[in-house]
C-alpha atoms as a PDB file:
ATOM      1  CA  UNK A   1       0.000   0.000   0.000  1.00  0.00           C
ATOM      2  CA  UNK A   2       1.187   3.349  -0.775  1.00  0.00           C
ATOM      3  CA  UNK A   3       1.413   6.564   1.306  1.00  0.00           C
ATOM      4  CA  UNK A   4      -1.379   7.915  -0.728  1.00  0.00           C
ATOM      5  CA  UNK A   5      -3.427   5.127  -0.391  1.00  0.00           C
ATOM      6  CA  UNK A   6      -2.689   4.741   3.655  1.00  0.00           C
ATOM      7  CA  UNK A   7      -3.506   8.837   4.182  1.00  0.00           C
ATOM      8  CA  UNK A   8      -6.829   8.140   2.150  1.00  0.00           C
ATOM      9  CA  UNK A   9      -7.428   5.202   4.892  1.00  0.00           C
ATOM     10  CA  UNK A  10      -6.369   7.410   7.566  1.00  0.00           C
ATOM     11  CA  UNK A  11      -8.794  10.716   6.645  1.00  0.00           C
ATOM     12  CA  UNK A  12     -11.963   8.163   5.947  1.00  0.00           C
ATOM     13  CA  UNK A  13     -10.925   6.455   9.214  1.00  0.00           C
ATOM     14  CA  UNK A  14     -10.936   9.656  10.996  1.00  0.00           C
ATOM     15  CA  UNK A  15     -14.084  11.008   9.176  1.00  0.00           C
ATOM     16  CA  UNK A  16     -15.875   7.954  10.402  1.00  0.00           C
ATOM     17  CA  UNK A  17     -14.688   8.459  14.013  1.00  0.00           C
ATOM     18  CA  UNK A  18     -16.038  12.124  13.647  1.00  0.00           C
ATOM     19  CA  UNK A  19     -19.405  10.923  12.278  1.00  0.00           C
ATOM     20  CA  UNK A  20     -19.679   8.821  14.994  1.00  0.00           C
ATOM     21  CA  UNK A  21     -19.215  11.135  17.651  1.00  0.00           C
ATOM     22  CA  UNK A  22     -21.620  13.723  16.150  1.00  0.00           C
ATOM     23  CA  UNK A  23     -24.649  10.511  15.847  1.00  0.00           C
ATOM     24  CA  UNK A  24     -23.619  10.547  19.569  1.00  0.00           C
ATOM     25  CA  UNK A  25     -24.206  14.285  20.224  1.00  0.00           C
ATOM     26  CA  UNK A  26     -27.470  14.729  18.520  1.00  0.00           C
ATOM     27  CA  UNK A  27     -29.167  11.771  20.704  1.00  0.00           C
ATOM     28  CA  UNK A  28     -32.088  13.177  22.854  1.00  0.00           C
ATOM     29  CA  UNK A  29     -33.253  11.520  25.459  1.00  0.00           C
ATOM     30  CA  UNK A  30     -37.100  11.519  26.672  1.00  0.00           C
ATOM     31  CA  UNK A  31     -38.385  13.111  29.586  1.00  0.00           C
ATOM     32  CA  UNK A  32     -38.875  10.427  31.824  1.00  0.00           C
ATOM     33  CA  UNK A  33     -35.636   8.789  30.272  1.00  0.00           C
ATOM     34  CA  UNK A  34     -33.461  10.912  32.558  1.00  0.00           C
ATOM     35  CA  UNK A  35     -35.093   9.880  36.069  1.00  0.00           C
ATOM     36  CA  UNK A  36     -33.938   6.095  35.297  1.00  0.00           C
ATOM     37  CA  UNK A  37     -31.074   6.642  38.018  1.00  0.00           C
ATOM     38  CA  UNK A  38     -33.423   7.857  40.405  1.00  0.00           C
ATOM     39  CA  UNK A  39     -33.594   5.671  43.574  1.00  0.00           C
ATOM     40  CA  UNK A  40     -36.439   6.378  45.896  1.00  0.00           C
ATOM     41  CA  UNK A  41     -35.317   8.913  47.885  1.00  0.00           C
ATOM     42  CA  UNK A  42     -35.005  10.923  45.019  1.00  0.00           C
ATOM     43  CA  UNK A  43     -38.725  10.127  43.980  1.00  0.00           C
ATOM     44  CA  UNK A  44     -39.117  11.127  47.266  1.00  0.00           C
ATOM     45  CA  UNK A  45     -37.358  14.444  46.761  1.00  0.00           C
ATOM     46  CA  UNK A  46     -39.303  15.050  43.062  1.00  0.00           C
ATOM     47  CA  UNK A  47     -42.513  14.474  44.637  1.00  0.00           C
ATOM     48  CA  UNK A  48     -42.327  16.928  47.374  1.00  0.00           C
ATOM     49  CA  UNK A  49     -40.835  19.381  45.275  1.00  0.00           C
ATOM     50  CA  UNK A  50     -43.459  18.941  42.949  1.00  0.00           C
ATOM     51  CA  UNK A  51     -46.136  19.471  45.428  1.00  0.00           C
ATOM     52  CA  UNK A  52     -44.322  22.364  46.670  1.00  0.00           C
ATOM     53  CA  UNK A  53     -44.145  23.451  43.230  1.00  0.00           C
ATOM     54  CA  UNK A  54     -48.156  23.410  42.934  1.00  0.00           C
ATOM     55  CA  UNK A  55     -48.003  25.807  46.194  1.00  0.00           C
ATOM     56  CA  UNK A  56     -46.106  28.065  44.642  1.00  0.00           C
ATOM     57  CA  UNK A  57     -48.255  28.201  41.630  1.00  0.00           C
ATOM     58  CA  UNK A  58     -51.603  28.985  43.594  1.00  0.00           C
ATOM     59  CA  UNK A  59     -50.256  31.890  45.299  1.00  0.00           C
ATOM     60  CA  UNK A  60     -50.941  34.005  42.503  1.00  0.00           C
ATOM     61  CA  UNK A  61     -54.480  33.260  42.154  1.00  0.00           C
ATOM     62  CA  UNK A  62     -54.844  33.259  46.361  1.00  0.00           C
ATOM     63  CA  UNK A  63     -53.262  36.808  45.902  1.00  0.00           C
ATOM     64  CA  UNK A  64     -56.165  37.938  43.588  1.00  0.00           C
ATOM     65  CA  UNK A  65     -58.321  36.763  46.036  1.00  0.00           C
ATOM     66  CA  UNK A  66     -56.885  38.038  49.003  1.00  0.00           C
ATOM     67  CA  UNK A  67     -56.616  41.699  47.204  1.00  0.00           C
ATOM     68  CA  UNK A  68     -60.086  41.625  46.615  1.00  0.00           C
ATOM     69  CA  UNK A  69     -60.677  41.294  50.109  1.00  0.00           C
ATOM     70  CA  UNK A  70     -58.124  44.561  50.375  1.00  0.00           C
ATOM     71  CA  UNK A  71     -60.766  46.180  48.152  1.00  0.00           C
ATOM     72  CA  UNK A  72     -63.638  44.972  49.996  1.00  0.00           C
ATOM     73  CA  UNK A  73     -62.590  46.335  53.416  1.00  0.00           C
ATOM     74  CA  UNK A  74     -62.541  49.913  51.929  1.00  0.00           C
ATOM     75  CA  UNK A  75     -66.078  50.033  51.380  1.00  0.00           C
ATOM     76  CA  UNK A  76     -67.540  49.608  54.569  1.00  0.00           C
ATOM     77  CA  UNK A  77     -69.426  52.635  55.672  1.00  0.00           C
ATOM     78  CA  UNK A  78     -67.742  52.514  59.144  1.00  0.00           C
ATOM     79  CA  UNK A  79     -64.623  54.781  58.728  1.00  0.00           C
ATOM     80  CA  UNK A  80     -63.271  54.330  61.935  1.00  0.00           C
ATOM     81  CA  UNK A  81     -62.609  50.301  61.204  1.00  0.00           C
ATOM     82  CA  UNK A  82     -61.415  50.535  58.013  1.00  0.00           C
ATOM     83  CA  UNK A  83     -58.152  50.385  59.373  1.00  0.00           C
ATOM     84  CA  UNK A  84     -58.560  47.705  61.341  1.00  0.00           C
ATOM     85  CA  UNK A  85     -59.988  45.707  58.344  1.00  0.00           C
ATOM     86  CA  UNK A  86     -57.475  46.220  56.208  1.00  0.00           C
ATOM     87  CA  UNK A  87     -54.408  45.538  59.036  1.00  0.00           C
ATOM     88  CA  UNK A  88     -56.435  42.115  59.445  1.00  0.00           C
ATOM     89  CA  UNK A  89     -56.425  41.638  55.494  1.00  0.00           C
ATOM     90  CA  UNK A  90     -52.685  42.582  55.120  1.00  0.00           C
ATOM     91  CA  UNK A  91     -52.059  40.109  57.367  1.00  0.00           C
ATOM     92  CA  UNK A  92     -53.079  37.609  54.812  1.00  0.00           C
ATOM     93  CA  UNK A  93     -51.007  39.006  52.274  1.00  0.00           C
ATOM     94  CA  UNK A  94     -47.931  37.988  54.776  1.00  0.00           C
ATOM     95  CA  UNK A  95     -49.301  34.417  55.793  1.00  0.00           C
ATOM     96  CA  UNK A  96     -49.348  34.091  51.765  1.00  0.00           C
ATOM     97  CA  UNK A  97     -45.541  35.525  51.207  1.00  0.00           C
ATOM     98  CA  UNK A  98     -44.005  33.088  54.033  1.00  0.00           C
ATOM     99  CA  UNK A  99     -45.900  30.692  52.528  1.00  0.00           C
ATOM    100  CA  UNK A 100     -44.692  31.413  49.179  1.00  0.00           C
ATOM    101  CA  UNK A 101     -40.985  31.625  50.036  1.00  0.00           C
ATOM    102  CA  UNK A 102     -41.372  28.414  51.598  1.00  0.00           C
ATOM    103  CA  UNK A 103     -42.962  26.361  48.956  1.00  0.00           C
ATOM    104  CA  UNK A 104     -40.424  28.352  46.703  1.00  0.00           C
ATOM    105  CA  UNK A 105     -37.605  27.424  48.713  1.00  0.00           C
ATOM    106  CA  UNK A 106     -38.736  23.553  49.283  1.00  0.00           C
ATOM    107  CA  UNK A 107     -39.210  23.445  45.475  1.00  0.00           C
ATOM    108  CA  UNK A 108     -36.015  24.146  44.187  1.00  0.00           C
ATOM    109  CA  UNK A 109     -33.830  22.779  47.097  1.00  0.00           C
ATOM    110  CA  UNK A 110     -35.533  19.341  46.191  1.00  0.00           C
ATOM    111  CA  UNK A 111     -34.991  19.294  42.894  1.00  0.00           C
ATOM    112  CA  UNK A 112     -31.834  20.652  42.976  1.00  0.00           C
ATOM    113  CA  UNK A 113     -30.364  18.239  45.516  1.00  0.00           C
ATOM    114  CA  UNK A 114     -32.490  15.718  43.444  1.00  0.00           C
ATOM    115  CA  UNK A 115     -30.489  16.490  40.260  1.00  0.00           C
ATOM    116  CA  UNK A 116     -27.366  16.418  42.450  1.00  0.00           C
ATOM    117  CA  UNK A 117     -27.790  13.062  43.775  1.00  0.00           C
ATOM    118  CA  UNK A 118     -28.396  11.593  40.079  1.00  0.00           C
ATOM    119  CA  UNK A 119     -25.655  13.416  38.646  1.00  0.00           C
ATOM    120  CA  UNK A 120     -23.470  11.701  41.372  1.00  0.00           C
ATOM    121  CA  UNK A 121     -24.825   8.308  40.821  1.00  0.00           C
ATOM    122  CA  UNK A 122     -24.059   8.832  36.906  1.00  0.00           C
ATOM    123  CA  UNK A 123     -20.548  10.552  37.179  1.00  0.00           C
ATOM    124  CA  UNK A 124     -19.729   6.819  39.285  1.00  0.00           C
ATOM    125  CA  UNK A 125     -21.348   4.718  36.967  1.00  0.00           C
ATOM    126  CA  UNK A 126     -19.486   6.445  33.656  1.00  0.00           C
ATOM    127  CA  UNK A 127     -16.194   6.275  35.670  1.00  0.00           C
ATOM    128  CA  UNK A 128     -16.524   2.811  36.486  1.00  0.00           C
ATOM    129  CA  UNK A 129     -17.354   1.663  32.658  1.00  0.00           C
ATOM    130  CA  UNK A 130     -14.390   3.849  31.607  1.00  0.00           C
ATOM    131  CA  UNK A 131     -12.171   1.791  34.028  1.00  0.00           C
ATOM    132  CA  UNK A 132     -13.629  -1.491  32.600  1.00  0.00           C
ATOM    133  CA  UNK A 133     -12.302  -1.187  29.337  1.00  0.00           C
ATOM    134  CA  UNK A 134      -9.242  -2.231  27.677  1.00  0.00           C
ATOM    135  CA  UNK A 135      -6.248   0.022  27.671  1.00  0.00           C
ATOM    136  CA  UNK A 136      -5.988   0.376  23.860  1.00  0.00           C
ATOM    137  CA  UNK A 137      -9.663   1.947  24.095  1.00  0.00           C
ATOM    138  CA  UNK A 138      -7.798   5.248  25.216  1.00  0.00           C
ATOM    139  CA  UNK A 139      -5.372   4.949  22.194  1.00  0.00           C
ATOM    140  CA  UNK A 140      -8.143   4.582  19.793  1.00  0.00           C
ATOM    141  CA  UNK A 141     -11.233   6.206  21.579  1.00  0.00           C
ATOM    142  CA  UNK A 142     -10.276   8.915  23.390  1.00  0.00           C
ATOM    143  CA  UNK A 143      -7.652  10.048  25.476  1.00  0.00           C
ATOM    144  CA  UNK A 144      -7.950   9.662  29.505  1.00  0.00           C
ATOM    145  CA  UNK A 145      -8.072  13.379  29.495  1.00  0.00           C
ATOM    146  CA  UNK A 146     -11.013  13.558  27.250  1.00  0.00           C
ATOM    147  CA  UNK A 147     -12.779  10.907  29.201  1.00  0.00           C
ATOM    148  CA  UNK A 148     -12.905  13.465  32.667  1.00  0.00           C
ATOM    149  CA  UNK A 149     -13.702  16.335  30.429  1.00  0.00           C
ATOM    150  CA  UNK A 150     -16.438  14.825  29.068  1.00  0.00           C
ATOM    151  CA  UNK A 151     -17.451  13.444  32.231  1.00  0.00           C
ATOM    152  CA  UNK A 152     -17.700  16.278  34.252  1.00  0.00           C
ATOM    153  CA  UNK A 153     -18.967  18.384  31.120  1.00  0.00           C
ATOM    154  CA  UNK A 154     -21.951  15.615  30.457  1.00  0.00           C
ATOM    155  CA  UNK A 155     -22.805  15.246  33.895  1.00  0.00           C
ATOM    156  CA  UNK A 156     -23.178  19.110  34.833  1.00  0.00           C
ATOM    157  CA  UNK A 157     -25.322  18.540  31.621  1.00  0.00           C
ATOM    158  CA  UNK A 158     -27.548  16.328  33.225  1.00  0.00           C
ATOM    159  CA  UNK A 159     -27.535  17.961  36.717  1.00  0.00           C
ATOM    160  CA  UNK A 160     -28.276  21.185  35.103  1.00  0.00           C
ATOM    161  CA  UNK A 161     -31.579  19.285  33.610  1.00  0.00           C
ATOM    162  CA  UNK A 162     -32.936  17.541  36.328  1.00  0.00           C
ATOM    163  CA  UNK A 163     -32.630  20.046  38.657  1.00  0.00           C
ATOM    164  CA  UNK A 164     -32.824  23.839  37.607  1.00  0.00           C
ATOM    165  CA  UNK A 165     -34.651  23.233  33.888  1.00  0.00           C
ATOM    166  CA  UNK A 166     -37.359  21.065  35.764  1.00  0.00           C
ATOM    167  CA  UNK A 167     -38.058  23.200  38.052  1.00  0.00           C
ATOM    168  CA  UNK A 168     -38.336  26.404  36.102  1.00  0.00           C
ATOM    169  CA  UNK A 169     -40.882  24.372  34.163  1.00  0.00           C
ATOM    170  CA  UNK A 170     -42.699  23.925  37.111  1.00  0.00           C
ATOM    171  CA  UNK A 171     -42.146  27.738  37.935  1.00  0.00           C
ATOM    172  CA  UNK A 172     -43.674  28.543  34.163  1.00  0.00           C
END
């Protein structure tokens, strides 16, 4: 074989690597797809962040109601309790923002430590079927440099997804 004939053989051989790489980029994965590492405390943790999630959405329509009841206490024809009224109203409006904050709170810190748990679980498992393969996988493969990179990289990836991305789905 001649040089010309073994750099053609190298450049399709190195196309085809490339190719396969990119048909490995472009694969989605479906929703529930990415909770298949989820033990069950991490159900655990979805579920009450998802309830806490529903919280937070009905404060805005509690607020609509609780402003109406603002409204309301102006019109009484007593002047000298409209104060008092609308101090007992506001108070509402504060029993709704603590209870806001901590849905709020309980939603993301769930999910978040939810996504942080599976992200773990998956960094370990990738690590331990790099270390399984045979040593001339890193001379032909990848190197054991780009094996970390795109560990870390692919698992902030997936963090990022099951914890902030879900829950600002929630939040929207």
């Amino acid at each position: 074989m001649g040089d010309e004939a073994m750099r053609d053989r190298g450049e399709e051989e190195e196309t085809e690597g490339m190719e396969r790489k990119d048909a490995g980029a472009t694969k989605k994965v479906a929703f529930f797809g990415m909770f298949r590492y989820a033990r069950r405390a991490d159900v655990a943790l979805m579920g009450v962040g998802t309830v806490a999630a529903m919280v937070n959405g009905m404060s805005e329509p509690l607020m609509t109601v609780v402003f109406a009841a603002v409204i309301e206490s102006f019109g009484g024809s007593d002047d000298s309790a409209v104060l008092h009224r609308v101090s007992k109203v506001v108070v509402y409006y504060i029993y709704l923002g603590i209870g806001t904050a901590l849905a709020s709170f309980l939603q993301v810190s769930c999910w978040t430590m939810a996504g942080e748990r599976q992200s773990a679980r998956i960094r370990s498992l990738y690590l331990e079927a790099v270390l399984k393969q045979d040593v001339s996988f890193f001379d032909v493969e990848m190197t054991t440099g780009e094996a970390i990179s795109r560990m870390s990289a692919d698992t902030v990836l997936v963090q990022d997804a099951l914890g902030e991305k879900v829950t600002n789905a929630f939040i929207r």
